[in-house]
PDB file of N, CA and C in Angstrom:
ATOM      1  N   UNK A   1     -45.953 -85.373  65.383  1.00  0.00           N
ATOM      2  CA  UNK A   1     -45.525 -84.469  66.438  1.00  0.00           C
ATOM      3  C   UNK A   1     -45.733 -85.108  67.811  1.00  0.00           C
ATOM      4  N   UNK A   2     -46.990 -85.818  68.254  1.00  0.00           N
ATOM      5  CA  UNK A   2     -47.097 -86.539  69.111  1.00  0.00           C
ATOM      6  C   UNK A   2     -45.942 -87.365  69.916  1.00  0.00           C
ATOM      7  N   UNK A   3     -45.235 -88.118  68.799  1.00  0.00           N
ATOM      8  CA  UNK A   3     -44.430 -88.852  69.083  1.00  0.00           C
ATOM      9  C   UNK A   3     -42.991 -88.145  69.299  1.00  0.00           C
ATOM     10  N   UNK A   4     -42.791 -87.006  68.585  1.00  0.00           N
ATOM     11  CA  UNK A   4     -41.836 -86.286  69.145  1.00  0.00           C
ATOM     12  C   UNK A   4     -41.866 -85.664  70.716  1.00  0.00           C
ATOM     13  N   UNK A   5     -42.911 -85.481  70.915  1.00  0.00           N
ATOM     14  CA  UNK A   5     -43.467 -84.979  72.035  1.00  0.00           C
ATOM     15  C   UNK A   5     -43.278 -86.269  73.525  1.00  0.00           C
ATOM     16  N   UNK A   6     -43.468 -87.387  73.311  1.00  0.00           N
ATOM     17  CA  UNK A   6     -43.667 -88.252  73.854  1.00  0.00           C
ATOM     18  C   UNK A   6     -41.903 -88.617  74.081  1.00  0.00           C
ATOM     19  N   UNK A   7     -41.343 -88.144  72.763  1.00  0.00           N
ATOM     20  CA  UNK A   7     -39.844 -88.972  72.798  1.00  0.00           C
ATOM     21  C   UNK A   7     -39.155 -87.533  73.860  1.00  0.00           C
ATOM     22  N   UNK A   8     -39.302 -86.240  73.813  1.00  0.00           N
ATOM     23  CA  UNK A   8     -39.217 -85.553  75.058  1.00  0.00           C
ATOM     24  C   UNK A   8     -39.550 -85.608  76.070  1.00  0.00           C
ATOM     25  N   UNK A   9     -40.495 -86.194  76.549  1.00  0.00           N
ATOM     26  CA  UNK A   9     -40.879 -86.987  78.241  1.00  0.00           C
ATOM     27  C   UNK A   9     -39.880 -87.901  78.651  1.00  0.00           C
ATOM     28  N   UNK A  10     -39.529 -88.878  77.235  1.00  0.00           N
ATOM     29  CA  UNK A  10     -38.798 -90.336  77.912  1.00  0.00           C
ATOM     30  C   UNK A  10     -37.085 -89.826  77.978  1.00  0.00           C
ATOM     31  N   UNK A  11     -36.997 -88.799  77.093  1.00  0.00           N
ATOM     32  CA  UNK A  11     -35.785 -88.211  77.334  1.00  0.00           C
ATOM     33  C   UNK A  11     -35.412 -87.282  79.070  1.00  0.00           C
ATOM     34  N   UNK A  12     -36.622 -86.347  79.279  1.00  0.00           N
ATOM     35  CA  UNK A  12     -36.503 -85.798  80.278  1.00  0.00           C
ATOM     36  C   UNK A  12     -36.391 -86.798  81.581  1.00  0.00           C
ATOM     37  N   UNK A  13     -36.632 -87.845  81.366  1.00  0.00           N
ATOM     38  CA  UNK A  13     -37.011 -89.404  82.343  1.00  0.00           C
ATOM     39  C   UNK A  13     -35.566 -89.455  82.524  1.00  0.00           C
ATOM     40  N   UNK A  14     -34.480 -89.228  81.945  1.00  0.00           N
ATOM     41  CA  UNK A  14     -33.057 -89.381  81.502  1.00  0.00           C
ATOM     42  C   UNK A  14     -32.172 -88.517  82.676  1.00  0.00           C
ATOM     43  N   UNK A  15     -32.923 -87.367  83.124  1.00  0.00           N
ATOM     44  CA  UNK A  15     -32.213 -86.332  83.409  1.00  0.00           C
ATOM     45  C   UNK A  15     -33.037 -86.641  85.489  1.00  0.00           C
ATOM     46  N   UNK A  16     -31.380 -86.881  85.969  1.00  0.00           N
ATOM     47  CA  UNK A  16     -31.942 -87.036  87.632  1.00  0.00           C
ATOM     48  C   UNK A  16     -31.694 -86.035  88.233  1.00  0.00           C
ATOM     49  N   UNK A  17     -32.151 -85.459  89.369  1.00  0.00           N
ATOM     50  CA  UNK A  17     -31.636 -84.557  90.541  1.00  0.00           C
ATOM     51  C   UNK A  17     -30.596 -85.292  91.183  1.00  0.00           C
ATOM     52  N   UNK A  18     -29.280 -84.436  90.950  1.00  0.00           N
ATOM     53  CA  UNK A  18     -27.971 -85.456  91.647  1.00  0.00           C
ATOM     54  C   UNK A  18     -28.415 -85.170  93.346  1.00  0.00           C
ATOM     55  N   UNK A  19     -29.038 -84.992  93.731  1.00  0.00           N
ATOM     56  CA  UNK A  19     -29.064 -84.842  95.367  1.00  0.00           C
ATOM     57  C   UNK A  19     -29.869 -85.701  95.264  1.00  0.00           C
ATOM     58  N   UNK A  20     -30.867 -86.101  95.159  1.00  0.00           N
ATOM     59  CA  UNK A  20     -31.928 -87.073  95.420  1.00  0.00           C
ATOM     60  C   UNK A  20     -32.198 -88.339  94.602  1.00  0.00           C
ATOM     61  N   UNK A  21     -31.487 -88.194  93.458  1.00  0.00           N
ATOM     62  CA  UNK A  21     -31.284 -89.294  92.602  1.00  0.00           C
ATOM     63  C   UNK A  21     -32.506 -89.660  91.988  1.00  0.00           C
ATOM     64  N   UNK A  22     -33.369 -89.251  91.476  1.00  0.00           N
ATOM     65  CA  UNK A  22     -34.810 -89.425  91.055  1.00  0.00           C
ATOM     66  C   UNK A  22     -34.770 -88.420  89.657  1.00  0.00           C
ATOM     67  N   UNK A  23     -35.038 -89.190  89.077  1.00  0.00           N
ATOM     68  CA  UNK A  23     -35.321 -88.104  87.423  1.00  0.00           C
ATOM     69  C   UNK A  23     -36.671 -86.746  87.137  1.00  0.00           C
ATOM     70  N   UNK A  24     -36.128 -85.951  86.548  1.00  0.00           N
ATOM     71  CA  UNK A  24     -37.186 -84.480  87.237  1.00  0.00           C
ATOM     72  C   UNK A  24     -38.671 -85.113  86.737  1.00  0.00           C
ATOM     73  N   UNK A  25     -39.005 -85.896  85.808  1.00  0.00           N
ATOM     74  CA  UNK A  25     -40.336 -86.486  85.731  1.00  0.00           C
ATOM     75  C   UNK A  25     -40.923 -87.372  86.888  1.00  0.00           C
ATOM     76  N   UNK A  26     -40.425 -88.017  87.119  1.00  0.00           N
ATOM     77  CA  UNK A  26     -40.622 -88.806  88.348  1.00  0.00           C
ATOM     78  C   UNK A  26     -40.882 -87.771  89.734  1.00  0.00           C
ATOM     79  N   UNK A  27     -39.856 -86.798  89.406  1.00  0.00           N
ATOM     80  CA  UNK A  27     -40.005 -85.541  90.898  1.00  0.00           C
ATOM     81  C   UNK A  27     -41.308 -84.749  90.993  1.00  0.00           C
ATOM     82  N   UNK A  28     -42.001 -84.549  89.502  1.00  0.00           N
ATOM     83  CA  UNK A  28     -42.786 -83.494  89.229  1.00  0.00           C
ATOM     84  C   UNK A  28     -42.720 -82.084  89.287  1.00  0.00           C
ATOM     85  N   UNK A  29     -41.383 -82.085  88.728  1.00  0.00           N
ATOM     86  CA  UNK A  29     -40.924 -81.165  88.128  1.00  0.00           C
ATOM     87  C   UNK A  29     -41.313 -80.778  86.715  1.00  0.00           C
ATOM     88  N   UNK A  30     -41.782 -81.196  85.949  1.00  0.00           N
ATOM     89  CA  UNK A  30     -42.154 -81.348  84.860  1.00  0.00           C
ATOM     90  C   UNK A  30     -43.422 -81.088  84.482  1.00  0.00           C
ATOM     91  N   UNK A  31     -44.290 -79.559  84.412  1.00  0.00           N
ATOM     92  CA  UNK A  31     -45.637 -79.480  84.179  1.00  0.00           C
ATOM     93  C   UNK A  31     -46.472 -79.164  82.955  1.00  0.00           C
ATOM     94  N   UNK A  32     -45.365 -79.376  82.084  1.00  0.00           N
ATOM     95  CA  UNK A  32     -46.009 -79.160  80.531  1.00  0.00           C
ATOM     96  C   UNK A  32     -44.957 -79.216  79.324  1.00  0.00           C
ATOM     97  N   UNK A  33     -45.083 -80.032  78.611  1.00  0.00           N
ATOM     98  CA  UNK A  33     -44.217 -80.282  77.117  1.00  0.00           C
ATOM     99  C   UNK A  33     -45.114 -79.946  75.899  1.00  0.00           C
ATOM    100  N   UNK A  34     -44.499 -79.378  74.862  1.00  0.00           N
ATOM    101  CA  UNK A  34     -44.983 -78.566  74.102  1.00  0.00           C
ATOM    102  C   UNK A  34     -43.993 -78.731  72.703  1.00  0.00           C
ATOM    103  N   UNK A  35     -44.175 -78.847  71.737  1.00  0.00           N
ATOM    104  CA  UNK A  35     -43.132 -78.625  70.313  1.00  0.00           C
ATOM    105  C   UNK A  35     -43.629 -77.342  69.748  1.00  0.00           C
ATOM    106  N   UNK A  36     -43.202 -76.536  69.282  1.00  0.00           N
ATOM    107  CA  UNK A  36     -43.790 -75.748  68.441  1.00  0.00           C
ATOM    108  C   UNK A  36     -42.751 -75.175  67.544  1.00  0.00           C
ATOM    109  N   UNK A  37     -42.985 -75.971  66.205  1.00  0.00           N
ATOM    110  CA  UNK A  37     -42.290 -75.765  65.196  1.00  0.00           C
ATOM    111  C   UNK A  37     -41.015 -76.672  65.807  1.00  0.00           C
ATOM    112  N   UNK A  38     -39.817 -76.517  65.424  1.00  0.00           N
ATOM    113  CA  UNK A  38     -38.417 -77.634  65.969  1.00  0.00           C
ATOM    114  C   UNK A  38     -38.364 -77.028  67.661  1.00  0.00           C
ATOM    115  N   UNK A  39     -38.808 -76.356  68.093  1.00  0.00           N
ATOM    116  CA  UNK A  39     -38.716 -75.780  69.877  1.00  0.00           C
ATOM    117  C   UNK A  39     -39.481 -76.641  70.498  1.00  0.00           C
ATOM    118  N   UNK A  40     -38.446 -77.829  71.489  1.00  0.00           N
ATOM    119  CA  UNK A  40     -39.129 -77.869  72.222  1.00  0.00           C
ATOM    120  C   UNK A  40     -39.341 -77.028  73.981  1.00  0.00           C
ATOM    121  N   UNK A  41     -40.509 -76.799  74.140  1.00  0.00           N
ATOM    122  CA  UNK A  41     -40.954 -75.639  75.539  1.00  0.00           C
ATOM    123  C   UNK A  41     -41.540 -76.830  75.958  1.00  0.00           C
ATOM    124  N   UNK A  42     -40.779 -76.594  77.560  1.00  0.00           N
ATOM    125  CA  UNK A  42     -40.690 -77.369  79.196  1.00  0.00           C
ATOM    126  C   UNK A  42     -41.102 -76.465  80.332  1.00  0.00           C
ATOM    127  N   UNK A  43     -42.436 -76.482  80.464  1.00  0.00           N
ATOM    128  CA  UNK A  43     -43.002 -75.734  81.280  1.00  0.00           C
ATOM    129  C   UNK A  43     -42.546 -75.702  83.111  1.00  0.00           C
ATOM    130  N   UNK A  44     -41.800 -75.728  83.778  1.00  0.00           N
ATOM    131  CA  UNK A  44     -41.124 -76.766  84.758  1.00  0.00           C
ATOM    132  C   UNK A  44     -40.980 -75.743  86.199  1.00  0.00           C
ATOM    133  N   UNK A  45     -40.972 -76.677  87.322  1.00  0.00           N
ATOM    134  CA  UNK A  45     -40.568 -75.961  88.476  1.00  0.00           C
ATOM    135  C   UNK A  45     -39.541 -76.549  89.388  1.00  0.00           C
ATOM    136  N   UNK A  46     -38.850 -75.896  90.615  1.00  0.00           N
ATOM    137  CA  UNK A  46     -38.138 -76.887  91.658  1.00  0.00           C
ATOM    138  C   UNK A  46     -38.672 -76.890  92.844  1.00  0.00           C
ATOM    139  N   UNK A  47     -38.014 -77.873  93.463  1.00  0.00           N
ATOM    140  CA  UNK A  47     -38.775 -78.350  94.660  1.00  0.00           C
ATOM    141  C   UNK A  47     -39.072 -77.424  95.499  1.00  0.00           C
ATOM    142  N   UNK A  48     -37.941 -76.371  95.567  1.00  0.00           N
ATOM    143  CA  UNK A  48     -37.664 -75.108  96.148  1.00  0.00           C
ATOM    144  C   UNK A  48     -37.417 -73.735  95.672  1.00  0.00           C
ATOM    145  N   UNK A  49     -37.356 -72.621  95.975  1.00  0.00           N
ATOM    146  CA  UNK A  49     -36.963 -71.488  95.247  1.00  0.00           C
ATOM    147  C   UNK A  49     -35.491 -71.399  95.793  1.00  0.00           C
ATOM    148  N   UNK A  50     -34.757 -70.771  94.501  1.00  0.00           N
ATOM    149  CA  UNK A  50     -33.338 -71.001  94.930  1.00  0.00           C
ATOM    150  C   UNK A  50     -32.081 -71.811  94.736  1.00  0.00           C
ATOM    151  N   UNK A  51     -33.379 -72.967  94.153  1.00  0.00           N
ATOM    152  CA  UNK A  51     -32.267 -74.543  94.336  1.00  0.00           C
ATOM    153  C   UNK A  51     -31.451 -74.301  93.712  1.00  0.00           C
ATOM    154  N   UNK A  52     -30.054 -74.117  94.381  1.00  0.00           N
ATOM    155  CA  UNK A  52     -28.691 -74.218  94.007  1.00  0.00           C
ATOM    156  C   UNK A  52     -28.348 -75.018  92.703  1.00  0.00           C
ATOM    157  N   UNK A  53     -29.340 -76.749  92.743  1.00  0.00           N
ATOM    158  CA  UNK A  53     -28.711 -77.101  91.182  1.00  0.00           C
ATOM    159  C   UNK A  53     -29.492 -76.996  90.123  1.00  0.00           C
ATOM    160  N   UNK A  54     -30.007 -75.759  90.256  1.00  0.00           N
ATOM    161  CA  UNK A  54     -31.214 -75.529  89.584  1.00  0.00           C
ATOM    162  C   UNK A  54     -30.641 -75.407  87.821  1.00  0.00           C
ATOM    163  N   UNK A  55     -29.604 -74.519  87.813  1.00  0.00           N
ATOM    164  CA  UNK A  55     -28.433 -74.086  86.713  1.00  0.00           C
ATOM    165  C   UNK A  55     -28.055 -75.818  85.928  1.00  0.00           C
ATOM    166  N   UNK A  56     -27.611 -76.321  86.915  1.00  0.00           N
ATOM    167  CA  UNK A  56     -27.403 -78.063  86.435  1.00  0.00           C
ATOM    168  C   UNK A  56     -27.907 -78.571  85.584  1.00  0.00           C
ATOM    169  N   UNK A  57     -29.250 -78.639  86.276  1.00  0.00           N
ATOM    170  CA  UNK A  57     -30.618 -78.748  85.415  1.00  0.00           C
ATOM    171  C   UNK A  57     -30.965 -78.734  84.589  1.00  0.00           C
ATOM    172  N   UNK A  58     -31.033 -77.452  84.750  1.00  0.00           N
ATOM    173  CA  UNK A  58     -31.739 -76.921  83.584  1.00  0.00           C
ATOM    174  C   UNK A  58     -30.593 -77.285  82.231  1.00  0.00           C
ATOM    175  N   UNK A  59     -29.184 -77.092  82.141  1.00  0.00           N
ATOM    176  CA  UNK A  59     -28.739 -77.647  80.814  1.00  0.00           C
ATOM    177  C   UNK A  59     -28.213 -78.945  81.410  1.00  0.00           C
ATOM    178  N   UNK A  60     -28.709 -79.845  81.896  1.00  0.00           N
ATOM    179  CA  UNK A  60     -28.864 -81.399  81.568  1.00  0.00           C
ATOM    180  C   UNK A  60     -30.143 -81.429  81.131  1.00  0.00           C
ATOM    181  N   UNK A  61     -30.812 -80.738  81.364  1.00  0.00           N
ATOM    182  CA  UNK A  61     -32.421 -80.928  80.348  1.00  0.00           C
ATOM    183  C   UNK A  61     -32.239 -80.663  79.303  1.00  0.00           C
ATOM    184  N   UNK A  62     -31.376 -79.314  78.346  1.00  0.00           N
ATOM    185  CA  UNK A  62     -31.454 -78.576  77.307  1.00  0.00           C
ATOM    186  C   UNK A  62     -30.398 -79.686  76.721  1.00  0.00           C
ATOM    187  N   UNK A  63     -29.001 -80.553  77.317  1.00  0.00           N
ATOM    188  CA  UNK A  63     -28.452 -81.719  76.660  1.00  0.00           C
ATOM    189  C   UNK A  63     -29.167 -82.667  76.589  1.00  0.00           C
ATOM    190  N   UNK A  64     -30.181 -83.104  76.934  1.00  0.00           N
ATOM    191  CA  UNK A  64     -31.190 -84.428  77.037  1.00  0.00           C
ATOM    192  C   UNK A  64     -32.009 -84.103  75.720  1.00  0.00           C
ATOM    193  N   UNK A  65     -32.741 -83.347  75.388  1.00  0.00           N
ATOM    194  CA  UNK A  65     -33.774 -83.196  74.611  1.00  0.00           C
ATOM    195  C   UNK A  65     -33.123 -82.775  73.759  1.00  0.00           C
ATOM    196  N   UNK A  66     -31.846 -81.983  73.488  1.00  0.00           N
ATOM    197  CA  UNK A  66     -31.386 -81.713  72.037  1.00  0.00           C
ATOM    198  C   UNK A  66     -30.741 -82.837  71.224  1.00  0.00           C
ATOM    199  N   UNK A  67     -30.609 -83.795  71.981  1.00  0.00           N
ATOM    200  CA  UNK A  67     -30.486 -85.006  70.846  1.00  0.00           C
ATOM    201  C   UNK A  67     -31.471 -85.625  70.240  1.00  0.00           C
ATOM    202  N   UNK A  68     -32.170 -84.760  70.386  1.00  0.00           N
ATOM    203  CA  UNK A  68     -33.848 -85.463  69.851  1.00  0.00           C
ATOM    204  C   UNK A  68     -33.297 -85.332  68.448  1.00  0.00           C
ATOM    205  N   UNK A  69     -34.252 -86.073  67.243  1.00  0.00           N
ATOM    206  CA  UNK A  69     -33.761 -85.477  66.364  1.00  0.00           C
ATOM    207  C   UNK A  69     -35.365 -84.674  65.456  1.00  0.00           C
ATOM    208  N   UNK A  70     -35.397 -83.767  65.130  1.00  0.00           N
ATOM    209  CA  UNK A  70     -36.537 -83.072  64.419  1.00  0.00           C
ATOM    210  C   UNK A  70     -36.471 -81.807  65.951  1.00  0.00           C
ATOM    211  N   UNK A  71     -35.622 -81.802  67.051  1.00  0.00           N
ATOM    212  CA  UNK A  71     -35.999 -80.418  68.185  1.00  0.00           C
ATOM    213  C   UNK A  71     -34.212 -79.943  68.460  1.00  0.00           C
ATOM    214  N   UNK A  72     -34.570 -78.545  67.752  1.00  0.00           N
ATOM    215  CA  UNK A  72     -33.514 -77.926  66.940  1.00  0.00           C
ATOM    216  C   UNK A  72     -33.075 -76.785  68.235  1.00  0.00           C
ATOM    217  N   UNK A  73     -34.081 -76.490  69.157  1.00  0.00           N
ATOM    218  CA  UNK A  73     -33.915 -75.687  70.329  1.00  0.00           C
ATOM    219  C   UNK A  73     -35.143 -76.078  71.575  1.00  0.00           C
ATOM    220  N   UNK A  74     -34.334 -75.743  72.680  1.00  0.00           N
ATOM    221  CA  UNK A  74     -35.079 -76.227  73.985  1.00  0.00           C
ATOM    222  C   UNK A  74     -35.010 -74.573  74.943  1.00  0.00           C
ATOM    223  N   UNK A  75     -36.392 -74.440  75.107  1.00  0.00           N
ATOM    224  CA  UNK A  75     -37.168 -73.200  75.970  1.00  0.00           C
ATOM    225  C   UNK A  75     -37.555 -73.879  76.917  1.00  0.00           C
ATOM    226  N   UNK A  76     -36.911 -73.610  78.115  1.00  0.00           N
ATOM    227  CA  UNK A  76     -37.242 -74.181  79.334  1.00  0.00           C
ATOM    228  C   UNK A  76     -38.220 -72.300  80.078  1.00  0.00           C
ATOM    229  N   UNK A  77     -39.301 -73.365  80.663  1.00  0.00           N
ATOM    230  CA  UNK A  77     -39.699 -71.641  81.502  1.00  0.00           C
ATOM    231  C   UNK A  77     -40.443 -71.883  82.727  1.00  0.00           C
ATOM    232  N   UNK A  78     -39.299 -71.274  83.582  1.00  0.00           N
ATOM    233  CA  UNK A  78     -39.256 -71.720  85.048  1.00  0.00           C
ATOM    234  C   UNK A  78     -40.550 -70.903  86.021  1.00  0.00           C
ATOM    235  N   UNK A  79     -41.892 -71.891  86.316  1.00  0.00           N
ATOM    236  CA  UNK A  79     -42.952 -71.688  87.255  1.00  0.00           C
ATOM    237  C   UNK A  79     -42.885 -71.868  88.302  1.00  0.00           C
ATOM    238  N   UNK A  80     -43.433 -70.768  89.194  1.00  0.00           N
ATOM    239  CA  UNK A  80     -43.668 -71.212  90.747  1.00  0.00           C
ATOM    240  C   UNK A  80     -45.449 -71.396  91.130  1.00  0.00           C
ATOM    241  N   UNK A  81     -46.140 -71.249  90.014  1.00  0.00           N
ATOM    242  CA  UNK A  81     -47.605 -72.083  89.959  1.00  0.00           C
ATOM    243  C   UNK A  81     -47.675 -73.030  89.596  1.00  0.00           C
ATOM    244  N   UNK A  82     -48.215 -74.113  89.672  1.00  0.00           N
ATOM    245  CA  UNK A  82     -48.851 -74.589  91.077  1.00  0.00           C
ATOM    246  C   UNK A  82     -47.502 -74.443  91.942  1.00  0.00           C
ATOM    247  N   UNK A  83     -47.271 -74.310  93.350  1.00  0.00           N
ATOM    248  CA  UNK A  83     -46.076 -74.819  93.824  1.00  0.00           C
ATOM    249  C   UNK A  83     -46.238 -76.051  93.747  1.00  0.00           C
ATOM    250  N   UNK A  84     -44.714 -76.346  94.090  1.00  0.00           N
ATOM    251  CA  UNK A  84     -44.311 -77.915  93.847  1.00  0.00           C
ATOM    252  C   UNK A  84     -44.973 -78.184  95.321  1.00  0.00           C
ATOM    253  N   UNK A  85     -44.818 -79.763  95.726  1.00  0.00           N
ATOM    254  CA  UNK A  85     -45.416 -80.415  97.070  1.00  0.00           C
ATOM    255  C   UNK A  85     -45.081 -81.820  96.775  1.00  0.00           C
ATOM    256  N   UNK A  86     -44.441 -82.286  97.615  1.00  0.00           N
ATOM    257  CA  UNK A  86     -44.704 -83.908  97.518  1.00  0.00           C
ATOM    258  C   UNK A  86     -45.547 -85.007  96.819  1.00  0.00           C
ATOM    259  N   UNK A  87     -46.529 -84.360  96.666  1.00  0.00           N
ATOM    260  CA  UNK A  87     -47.394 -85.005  96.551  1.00  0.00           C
ATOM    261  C   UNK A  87     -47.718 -85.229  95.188  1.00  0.00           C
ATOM    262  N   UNK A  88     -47.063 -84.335  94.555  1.00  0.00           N
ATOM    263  CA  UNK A  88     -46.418 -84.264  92.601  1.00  0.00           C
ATOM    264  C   UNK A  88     -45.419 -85.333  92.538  1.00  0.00           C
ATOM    265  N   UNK A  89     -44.983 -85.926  93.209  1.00  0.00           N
ATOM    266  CA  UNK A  89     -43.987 -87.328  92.593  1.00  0.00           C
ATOM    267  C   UNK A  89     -44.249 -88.443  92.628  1.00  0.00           C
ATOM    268  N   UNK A  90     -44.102 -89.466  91.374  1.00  0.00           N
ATOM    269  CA  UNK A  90     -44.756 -90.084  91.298  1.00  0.00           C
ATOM    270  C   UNK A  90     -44.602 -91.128  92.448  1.00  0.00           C
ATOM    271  N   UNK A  91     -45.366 -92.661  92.373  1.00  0.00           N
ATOM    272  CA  UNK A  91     -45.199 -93.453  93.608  1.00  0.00           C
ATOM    273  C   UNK A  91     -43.633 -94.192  93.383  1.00  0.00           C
ATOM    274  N   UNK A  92     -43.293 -94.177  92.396  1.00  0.00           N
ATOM    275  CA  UNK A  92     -41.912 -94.484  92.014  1.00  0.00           C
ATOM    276  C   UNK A  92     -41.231 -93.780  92.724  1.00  0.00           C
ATOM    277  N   UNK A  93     -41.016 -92.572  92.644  1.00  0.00           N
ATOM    278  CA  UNK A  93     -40.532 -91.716  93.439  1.00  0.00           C
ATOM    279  C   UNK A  93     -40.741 -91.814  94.677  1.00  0.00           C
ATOM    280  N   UNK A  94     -41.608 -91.700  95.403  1.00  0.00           N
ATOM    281  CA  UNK A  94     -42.093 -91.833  96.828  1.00  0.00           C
ATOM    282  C   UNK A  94     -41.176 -93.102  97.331  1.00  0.00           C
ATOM    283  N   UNK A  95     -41.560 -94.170  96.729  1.00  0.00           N
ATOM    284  CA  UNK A  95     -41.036 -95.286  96.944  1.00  0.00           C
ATOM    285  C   UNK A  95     -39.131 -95.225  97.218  1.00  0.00           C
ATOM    286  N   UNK A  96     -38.634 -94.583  96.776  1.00  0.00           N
ATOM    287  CA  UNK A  96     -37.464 -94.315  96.594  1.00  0.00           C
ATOM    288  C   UNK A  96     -36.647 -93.615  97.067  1.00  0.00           C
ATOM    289  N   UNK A  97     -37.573 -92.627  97.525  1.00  0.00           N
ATOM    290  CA  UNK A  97     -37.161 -91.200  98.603  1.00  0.00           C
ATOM    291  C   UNK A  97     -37.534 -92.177 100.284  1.00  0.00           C
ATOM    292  N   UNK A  98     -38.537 -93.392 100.018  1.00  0.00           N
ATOM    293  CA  UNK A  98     -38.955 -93.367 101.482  1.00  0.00           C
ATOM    294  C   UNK A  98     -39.620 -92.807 101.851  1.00  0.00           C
ATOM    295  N   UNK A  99     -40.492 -91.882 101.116  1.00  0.00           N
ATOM    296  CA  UNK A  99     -41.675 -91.175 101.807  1.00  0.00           C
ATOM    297  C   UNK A  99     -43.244 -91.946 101.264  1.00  0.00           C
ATOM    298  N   UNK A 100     -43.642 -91.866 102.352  1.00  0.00           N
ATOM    299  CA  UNK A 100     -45.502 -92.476 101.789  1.00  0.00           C
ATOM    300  C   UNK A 100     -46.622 -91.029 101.888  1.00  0.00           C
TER     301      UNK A 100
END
């Protein structure tokens, strides 16, 4: 399961914010992966409340991870705890956006 779990991170790595061009793992968007039973649950937030490509998203995530093979359905469930902040992306990210 581990490794299924792990192969949903490198998949979600797959999936970018078309405005900013940075993949939602890298953004820190991404605050918890989970299998339970063939479901995989994506604990997740956006940068903002509102975000327009939020809809996008969310099924380029649910097409990313359903090619997994052994994860038969994807439960995404959208948090505004912790808020998001800059300071959640990685230095890859930073590096890329131009922000330090």
């Amino acid at each position: 399961m581990a490794e299924t779990i792990d192969t949903v991170w490198e998949m979600l790595k797959t999936v970018e914010d078309p405005e900013l061009r940075v993949d939602v793992v890298n953004l820190g968007l991404i605050y918890e992966v989970a299998l339970v039973e063939q479901t995989a649950k994506i604990k997740m937030t956006w940068t903002m409340m509102g975000c327009p490509l939020g809809d996008l998203l969310e099924k380029r995530i649910v097409t990313a991870v359903s090619t997994i093979e052994g994860v038969d359905d994807v439960d995404i469930e959208l948090v505004w705890e912790p808020a998001w902040h800059k300071d959640m992306m990685s230095r890859y990210a930073r590096i890329l956006l131009g922000i330090k």
